[in-house]
Protein backbone atom coordinates (compact mmCIF):
# COMPACT_ATOMS: atom_id res chain seq x y z
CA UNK A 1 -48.65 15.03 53.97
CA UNK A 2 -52.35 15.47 53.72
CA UNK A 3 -52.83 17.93 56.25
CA UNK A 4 -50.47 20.71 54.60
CA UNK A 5 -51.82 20.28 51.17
CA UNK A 6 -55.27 20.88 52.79
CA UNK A 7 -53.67 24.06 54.51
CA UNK A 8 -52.53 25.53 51.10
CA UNK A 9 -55.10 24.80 48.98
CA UNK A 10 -56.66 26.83 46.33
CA UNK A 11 -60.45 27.81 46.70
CA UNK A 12 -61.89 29.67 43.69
CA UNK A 13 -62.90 33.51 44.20
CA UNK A 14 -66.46 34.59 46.16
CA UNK A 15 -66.55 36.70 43.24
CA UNK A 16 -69.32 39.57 42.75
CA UNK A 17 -71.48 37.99 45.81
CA UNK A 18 -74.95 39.05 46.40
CA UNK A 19 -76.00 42.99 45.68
CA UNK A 20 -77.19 45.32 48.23
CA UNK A 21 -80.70 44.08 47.74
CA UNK A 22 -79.13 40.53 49.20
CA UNK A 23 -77.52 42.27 52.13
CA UNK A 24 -77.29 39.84 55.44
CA UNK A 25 -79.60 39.79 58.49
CA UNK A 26 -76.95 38.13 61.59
CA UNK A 27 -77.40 35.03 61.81
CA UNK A 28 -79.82 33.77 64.17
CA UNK A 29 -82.43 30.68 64.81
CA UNK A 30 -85.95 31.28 64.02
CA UNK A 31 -88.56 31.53 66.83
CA UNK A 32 -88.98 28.20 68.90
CA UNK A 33 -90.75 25.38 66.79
CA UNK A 34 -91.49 21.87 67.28
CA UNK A 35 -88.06 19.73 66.59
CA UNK A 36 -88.40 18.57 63.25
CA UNK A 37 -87.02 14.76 62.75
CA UNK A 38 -87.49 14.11 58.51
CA UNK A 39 -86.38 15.71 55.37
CA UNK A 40 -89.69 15.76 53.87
CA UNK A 41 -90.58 17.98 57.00
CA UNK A 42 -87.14 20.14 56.72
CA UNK A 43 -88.27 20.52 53.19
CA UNK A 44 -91.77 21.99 53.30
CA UNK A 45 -90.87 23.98 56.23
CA UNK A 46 -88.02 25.16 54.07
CA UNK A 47 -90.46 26.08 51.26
CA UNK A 48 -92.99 27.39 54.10
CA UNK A 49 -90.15 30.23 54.96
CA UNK A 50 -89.18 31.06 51.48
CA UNK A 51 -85.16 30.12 52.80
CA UNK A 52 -84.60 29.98 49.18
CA UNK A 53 -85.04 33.54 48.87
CA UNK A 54 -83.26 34.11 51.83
CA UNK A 55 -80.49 36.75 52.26
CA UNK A 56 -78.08 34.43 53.92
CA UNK A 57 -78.82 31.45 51.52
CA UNK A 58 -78.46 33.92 48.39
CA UNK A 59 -74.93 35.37 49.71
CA UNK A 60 -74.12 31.75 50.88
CA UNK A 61 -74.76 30.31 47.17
CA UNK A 62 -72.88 33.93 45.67
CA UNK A 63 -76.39 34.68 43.34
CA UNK A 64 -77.17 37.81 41.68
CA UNK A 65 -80.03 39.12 39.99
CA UNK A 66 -79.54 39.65 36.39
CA UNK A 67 -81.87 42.07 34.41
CA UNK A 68 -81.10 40.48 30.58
CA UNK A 69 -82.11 38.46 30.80
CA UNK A 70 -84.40 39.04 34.19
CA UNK A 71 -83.20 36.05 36.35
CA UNK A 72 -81.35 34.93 39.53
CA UNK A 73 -78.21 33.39 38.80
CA UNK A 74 -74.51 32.35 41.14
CA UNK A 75 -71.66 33.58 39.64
CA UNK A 76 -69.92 30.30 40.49
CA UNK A 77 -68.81 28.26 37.28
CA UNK A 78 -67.66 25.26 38.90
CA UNK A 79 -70.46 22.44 38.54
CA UNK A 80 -68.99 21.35 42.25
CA UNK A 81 -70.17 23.96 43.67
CA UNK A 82 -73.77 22.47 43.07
CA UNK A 83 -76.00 19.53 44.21
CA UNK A 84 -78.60 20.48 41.92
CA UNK A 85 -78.54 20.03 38.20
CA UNK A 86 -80.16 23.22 38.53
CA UNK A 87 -78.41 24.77 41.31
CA UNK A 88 -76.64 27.62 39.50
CA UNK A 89 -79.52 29.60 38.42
CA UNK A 90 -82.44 27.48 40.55
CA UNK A 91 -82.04 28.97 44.45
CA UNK A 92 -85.20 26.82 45.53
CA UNK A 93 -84.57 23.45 43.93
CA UNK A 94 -80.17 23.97 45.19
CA UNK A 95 -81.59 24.04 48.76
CA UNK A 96 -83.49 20.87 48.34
CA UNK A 97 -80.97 19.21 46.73
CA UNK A 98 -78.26 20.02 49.96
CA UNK A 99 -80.94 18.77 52.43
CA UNK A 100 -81.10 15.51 50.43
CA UNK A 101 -77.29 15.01 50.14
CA UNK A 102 -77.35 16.11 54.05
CA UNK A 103 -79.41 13.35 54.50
CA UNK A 104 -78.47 10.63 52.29
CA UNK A 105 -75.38 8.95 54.08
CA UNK A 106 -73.96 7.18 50.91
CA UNK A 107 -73.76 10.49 49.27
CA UNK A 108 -70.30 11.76 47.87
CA UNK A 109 -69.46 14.95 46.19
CA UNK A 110 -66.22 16.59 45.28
CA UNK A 111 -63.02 15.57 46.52
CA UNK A 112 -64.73 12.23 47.83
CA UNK A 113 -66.27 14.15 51.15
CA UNK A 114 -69.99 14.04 52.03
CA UNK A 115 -71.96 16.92 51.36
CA UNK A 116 -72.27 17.99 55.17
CA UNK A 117 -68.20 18.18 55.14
CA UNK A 118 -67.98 19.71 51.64
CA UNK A 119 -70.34 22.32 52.78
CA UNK A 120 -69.90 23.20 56.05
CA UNK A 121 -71.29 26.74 56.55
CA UNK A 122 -74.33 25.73 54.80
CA UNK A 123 -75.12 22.72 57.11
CA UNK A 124 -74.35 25.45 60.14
CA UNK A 125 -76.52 27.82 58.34
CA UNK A 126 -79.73 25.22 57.64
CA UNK A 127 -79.53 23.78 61.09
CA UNK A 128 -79.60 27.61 62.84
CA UNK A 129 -82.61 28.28 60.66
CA UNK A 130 -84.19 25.29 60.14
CA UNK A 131 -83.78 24.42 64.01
CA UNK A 132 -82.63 21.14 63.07
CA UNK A 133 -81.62 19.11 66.40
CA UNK A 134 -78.70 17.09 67.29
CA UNK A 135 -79.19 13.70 65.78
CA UNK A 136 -81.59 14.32 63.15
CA UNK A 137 -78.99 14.54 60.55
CA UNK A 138 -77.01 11.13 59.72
CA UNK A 139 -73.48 11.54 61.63
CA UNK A 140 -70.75 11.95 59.38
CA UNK A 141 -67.03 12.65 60.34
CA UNK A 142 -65.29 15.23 58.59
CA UNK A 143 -61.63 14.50 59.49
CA UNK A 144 -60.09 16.64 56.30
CA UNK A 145 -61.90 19.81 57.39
CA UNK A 146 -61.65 19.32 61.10
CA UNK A 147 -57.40 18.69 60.20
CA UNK A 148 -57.77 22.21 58.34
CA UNK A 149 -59.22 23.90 60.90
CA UNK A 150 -56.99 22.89 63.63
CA UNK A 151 -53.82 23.28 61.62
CA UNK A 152 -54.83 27.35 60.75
CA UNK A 153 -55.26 27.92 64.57
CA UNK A 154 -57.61 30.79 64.17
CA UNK A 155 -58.04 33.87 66.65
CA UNK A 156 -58.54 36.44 64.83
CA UNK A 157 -58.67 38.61 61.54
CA UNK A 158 -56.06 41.07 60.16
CA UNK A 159 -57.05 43.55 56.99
CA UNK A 160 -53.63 43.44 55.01
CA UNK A 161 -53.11 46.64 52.23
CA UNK A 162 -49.60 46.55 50.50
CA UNK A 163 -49.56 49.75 48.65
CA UNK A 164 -49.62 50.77 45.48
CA UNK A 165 -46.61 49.31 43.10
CA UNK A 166 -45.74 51.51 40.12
CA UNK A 167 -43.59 48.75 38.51
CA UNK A 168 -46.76 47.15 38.22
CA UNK A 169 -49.78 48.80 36.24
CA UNK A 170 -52.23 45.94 37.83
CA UNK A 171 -50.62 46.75 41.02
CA UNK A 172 -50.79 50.60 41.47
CA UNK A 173 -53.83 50.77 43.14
CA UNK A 174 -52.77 48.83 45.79
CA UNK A 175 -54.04 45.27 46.87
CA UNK A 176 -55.62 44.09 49.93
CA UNK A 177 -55.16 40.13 51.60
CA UNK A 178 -56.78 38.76 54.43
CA UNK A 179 -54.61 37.34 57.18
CA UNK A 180 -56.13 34.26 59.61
CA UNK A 181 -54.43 35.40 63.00
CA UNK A 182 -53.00 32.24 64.64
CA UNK A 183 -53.13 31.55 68.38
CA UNK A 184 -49.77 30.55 68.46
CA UNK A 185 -48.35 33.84 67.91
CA UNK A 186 -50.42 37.33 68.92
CA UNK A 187 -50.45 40.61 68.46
CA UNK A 188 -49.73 43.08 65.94
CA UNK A 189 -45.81 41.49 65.00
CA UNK A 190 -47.78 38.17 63.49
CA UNK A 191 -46.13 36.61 61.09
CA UNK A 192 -47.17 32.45 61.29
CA UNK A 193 -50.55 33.15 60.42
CA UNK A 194 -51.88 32.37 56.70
CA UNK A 195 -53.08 34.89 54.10
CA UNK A 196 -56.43 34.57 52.07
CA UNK A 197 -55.97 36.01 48.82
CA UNK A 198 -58.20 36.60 45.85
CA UNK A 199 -56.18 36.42 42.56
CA UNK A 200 -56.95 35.90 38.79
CA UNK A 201 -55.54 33.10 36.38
CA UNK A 202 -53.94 35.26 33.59
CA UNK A 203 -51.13 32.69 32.17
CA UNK A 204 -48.85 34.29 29.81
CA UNK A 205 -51.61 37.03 28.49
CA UNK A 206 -49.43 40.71 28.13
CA UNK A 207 -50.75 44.28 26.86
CA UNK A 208 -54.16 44.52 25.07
CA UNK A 209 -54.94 40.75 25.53
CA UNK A 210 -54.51 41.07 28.77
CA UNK A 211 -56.29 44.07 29.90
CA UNK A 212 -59.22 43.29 27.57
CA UNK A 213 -59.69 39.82 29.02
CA UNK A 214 -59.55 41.15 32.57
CA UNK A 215 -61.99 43.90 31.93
CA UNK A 216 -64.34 41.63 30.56
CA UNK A 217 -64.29 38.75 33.25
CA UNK A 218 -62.25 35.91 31.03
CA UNK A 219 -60.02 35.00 33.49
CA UNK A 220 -60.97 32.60 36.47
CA UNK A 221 -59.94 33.87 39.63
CA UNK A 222 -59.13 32.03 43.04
CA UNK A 223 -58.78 32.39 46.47
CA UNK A 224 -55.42 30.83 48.07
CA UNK A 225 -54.42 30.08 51.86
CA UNK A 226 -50.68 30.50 51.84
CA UNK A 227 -48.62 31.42 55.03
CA UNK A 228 -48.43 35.34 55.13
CA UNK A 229 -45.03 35.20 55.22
CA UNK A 230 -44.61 34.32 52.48
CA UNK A 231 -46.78 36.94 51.22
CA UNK A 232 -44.61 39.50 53.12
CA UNK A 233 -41.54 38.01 51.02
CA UNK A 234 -43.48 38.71 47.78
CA UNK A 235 -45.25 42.22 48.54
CA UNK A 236 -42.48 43.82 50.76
CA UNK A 237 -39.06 41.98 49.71
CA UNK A 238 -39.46 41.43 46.39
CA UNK A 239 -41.72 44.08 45.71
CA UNK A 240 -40.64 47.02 47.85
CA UNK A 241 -44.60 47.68 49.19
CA UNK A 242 -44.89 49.13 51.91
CA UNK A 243 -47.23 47.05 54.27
CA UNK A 244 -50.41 48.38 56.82
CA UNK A 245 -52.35 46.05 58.92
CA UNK A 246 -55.26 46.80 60.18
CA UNK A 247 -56.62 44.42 62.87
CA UNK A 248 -60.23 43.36 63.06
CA UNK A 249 -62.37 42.58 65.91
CA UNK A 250 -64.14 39.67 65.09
CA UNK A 251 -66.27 38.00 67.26
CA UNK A 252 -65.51 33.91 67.33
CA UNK A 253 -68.52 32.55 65.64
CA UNK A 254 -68.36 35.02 62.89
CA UNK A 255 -64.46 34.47 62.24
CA UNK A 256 -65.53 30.72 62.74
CA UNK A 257 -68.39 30.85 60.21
CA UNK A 258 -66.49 32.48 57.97
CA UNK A 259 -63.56 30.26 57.56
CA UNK A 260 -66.60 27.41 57.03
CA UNK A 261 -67.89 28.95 53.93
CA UNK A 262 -63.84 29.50 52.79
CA UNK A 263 -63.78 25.76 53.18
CA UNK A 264 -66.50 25.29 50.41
CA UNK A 265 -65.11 27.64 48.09
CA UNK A 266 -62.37 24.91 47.30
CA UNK A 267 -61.83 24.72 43.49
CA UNK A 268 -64.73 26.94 42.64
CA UNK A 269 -64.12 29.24 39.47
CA UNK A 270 -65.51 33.11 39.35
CA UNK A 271 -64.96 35.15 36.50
CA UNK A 272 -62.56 38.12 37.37
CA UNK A 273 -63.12 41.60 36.38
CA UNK A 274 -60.15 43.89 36.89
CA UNK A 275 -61.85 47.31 37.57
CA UNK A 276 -65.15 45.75 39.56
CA UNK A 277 -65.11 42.31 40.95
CA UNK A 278 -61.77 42.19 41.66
CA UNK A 279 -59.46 41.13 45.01
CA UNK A 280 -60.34 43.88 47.14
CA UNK A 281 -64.01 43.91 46.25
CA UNK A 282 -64.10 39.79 46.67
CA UNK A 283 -62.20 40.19 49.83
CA UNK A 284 -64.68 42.64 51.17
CA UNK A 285 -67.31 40.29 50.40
CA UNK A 286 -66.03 37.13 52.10
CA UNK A 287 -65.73 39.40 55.22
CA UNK A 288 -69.66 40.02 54.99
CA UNK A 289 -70.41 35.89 54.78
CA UNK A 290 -68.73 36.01 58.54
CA UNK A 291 -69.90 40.23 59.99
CA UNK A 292 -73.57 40.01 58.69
CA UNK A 293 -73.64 43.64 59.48
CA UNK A 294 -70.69 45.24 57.69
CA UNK A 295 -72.62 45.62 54.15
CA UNK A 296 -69.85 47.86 53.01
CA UNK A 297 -70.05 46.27 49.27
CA UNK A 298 -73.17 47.89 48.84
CA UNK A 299 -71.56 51.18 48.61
CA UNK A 300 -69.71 49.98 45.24
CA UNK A 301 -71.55 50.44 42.29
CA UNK A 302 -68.38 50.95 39.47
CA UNK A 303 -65.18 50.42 40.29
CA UNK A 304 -63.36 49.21 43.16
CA UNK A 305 -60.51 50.57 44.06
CA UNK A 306 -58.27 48.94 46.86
CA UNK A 307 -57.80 51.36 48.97
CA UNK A 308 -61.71 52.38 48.97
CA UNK A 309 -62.29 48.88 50.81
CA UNK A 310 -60.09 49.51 53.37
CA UNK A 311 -61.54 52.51 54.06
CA UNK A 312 -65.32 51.41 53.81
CA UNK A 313 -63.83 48.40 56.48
CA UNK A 314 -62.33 51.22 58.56
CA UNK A 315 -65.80 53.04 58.53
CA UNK A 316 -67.27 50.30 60.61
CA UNK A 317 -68.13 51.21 63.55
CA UNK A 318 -65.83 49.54 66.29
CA UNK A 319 -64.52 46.81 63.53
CA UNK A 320 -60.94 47.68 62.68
CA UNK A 321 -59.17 48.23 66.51
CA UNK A 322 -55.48 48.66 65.40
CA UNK A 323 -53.05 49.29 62.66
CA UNK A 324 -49.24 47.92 62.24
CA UNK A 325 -46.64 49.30 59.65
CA UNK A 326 -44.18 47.16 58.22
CA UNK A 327 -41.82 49.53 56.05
CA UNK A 328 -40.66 47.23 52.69
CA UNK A 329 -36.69 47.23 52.50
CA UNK A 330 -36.38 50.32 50.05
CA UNK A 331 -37.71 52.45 52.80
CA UNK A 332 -35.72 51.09 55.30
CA UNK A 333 -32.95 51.49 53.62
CA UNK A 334 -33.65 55.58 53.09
CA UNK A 335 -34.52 55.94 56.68
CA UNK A 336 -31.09 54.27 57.66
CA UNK A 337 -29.25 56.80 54.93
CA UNK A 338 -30.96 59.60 56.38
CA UNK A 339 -29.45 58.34 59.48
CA UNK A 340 -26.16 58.76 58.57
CA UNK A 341 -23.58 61.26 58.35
CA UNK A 342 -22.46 62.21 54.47
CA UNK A 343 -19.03 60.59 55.40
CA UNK A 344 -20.59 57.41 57.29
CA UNK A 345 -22.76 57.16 54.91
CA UNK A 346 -19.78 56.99 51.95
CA UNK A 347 -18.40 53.96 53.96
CA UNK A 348 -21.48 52.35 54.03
CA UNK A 349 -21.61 52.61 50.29
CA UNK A 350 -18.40 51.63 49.75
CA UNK A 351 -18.59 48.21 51.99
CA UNK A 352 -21.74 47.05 49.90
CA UNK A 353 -20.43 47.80 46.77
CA UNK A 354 -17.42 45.75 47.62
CA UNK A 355 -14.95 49.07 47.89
CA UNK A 356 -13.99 48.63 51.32
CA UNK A 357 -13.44 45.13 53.17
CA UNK A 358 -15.90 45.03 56.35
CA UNK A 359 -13.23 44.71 58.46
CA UNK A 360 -10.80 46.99 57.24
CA UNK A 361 -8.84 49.28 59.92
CA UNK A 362 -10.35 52.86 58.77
CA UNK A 363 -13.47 51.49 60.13
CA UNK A 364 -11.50 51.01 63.94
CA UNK A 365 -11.28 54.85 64.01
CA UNK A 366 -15.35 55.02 64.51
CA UNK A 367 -17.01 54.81 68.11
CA UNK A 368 -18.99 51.18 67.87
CA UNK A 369 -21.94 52.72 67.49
CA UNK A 370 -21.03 54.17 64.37
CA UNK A 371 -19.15 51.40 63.06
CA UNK A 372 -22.38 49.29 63.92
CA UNK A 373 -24.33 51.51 62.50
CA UNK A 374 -22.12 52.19 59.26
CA UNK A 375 -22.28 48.07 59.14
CA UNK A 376 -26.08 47.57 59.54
CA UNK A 377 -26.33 50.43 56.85
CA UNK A 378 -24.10 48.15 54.54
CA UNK A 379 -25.83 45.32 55.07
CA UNK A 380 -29.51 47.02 54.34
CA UNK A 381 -28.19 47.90 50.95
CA UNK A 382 -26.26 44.98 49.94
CA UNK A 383 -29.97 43.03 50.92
CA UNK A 384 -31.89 45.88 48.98
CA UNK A 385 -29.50 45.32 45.42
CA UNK A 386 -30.26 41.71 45.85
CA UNK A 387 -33.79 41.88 46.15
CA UNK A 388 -33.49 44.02 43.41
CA UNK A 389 -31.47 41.83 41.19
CA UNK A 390 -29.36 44.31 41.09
CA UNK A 391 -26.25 42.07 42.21
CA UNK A 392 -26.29 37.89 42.20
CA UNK A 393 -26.93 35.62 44.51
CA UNK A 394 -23.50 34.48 44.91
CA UNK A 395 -21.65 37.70 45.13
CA UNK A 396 -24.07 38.57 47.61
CA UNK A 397 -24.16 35.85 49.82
CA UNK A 398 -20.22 35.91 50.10
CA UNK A 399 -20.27 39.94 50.68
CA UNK A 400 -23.23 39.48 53.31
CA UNK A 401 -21.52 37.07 55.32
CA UNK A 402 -18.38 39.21 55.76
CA UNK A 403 -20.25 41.84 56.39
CA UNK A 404 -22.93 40.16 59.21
CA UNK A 405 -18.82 38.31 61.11
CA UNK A 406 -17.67 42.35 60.98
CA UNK A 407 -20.85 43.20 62.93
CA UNK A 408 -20.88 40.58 65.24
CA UNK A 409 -17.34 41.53 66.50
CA UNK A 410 -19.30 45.25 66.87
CA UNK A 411 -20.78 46.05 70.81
CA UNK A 412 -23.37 48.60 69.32
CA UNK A 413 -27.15 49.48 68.92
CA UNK A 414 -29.39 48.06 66.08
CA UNK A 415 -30.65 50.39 63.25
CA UNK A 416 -33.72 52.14 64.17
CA UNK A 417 -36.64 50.97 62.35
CA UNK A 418 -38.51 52.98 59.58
CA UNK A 419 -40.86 55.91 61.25
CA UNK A 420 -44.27 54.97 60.89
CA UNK A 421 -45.84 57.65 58.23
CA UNK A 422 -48.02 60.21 59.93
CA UNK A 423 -51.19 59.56 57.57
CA UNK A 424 -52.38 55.91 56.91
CA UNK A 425 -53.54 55.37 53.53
CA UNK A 426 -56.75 55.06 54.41
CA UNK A 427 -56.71 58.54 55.83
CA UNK A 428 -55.44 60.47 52.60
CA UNK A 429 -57.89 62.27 50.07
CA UNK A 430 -60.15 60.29 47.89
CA UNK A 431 -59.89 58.36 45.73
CA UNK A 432 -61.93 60.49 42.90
CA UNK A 433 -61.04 64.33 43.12
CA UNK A 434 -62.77 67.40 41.16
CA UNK A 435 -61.05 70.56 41.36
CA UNK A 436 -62.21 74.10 40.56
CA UNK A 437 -60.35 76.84 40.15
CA UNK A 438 -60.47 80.40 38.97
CA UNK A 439 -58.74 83.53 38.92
CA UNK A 440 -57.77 86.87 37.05
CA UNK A 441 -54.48 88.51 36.66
């Protein structure tokens, strides 16, 4: 089915994005003009404003300025990505070639679409600027992109940071994801929404090969548009992260022209660099295409640490409105141990280990509250050791049912829910510390 492949594809990485010297004015038409009506017209009016030294045009087209040698270049390594032969280190003759395409109705690029529907925010972008009115550029449906945008349902933007994973040594940092808030579902508990994430094509590569060719930007990274929950199986399940969420207020046509740009980054390639353009510092970027304002990646001039982004995200003023804690299974499971009494908490034990039958009489002797709890408890941990691979699929399923018939026969109170840490992770002490001490004895 068309429309779901569209909804997970795979859109290469807005890797390192344009420095500070690039940062964003909002987006906003220029002062009243005469309505221009031909592309010779768009493009000497084009040339008149310098747009190809624009801020918004440079971030739009991801170019950097280089020093060796001395040059303006995308970091983009997909030729797809271009309508100019030139269009990869040539910011001028790139904008002349989109006009063109925009204008030519026969033309076709990537994936068979027109440019004007393979490059959405940039059409939105030239018309704002350009003042180009309604009917000056050839119609041209775009029914894949319109089928994309309807099916993600966007309302809003969530910040996602699973923490730090010490199983993992690219992990332990953290990570960061960017959740597309659907308006089917709202508030903080949303789970049907889809996750953008920024990750790097490392195949098989382990140990020196691997860190070498991530520090050095051989790897090609990519964002993907998967449903979050599945990312909450992967980071919290399977993983054991803990989860914050820290929701954005994002005003409709930024969130909208974000999402347009996302759109064009389908199956365009950016070098990955573990320690500096990496997820979080990508992430942080694609949020500036949509907030002209935020300019928080000009802040970052070594590495990027995950956490630092949320942080320089949090700093803006009036951006991030609310924060949600989803506690990963492993810390679940201690807060419903802690819960227990030592001898409730044996039982528990036993039942997931297979000790003690679910249903056997000892259990009768509790209040239902305790033998829910005591049941709940055994259930956690049984799902914990499986997540875990700690126990197989099929002893667990056959153990989990027993134990899930035994609780439904139970009148008593879920478990309570993980407390919600008193410091956010954003809130804790930086992420580079120098200490001084002295003393005498």
């Amino acid at each position: 089915m068309r429309s779901l492949s569209e909804l997970l594809f795979v859109v290469a990485i807005a890797s390192a994005g344009a420095p500070s010297a690039y940062a964003r004015e909002p987006l906003r038409p220029e002062p009243s003009r005469t309505p221009t009506s031909s592309l010779a017209e768009l493009i000497r009016r084009a040339d008149r404003d310098a747009l190809h030294a624009d801020p918004g045009w440079l971030s739009l087209l991801h170019y950097e300025k280089e020093w060796l040698p001395p040059r303006t270049r995308s970091r983009a390594s997909s030729e797809g990505f271009f309508l100019s032969e030139n269009g990869n280190r040539d910011p001028r003759a790139e904008l002349h070639a989109t006009l063109r395409g925009f204008f030519d109705p026969g033309a076709v690029v990537r994936d068979d679409e027109h440019p004007q529907c393979a490059f959405v925010a940039r059409r939105h972008w030239l018309t704002l600027r350009l003042e180009v009115q309604e009917g000056v550029l050839p119609p041209i449906e775009c029914p894949h992109y319109e089928r994309w945008r309807a099916g993600l349902d966007a309302q809003g933007l969530t910040l996602i940071f699973p923490e730090g994973s010490m199983n993992n040594p690219a992990s332990m940092f953290g990570h960061t994801l960017l959740r597309v808030d659907s308006a089917r579902s709202g508030g903080t508990e949303e789970t049907l929404g889809y996750a953008v994430d920024f990750t790097a094509n490392t195949g098989d590569d382990r140990g020196l090969v691997y860190a070498l060719k991530g520090m050095l930007g051989f790897y090609p990274a990519l964002f993907a548009v998967r449903p979050y929950y599945e990312q909450l199986k992967r980071y919290a399940d399977w993983e054991n992260r803990d989860i914050w969420e820290y929701r954005l207020d994002v005003d409709p046509s930024e969130l909208d022209f974000l999402l347009m740009h996302l759109w064009e980054l389908r199956g365009v390639q950016f070098p990955y660099y573990f320690f500096t353009k990496n997820c979080s510092y990508e992430l942080l970027r694609l949020l500036e295409i949509g907030i002209a304002d935020l300019e928080a990646s000009s802040r970052f001039r070594g590495p990027v640490v995950p956490i630092d982004t949320v942080r320089a995200v949090v700093a803006h003023p009036g951006l991030a409105v609310g924060t949600h804690y989803r506690a990963s299974p492993a810390t679940q499971l201690r807060a419903d141990l802690r819960s227990l009494s030592r001898p409730d908490r044996s039982l528990a034990l036993a039942i997931a280990e297979g000790r003690l039958d679910p249903a056997d009489e000892t259990l009768g002797e509790h209040p239902p509250a305790s033998r829910a709890r005591i049941l709940d408890v055994a259930y956690d941990r049984l799902r914990y050791e499986y997540l875990a691979e700690q126990t197989s699929e099929k002893a667990s399923r056959r153990l989990s049912r027993r134990i899930l018939i035994a609780r439904s026969q139970v009148d008593g109170p879920a478990s309570p829910v993980a407390e919600v840490p008193d410091t956010r992770p954003d809130q804790g002490h930086g992420t580079s510390l120098l200490a001084l001490r002295t003393g005498w004895r």
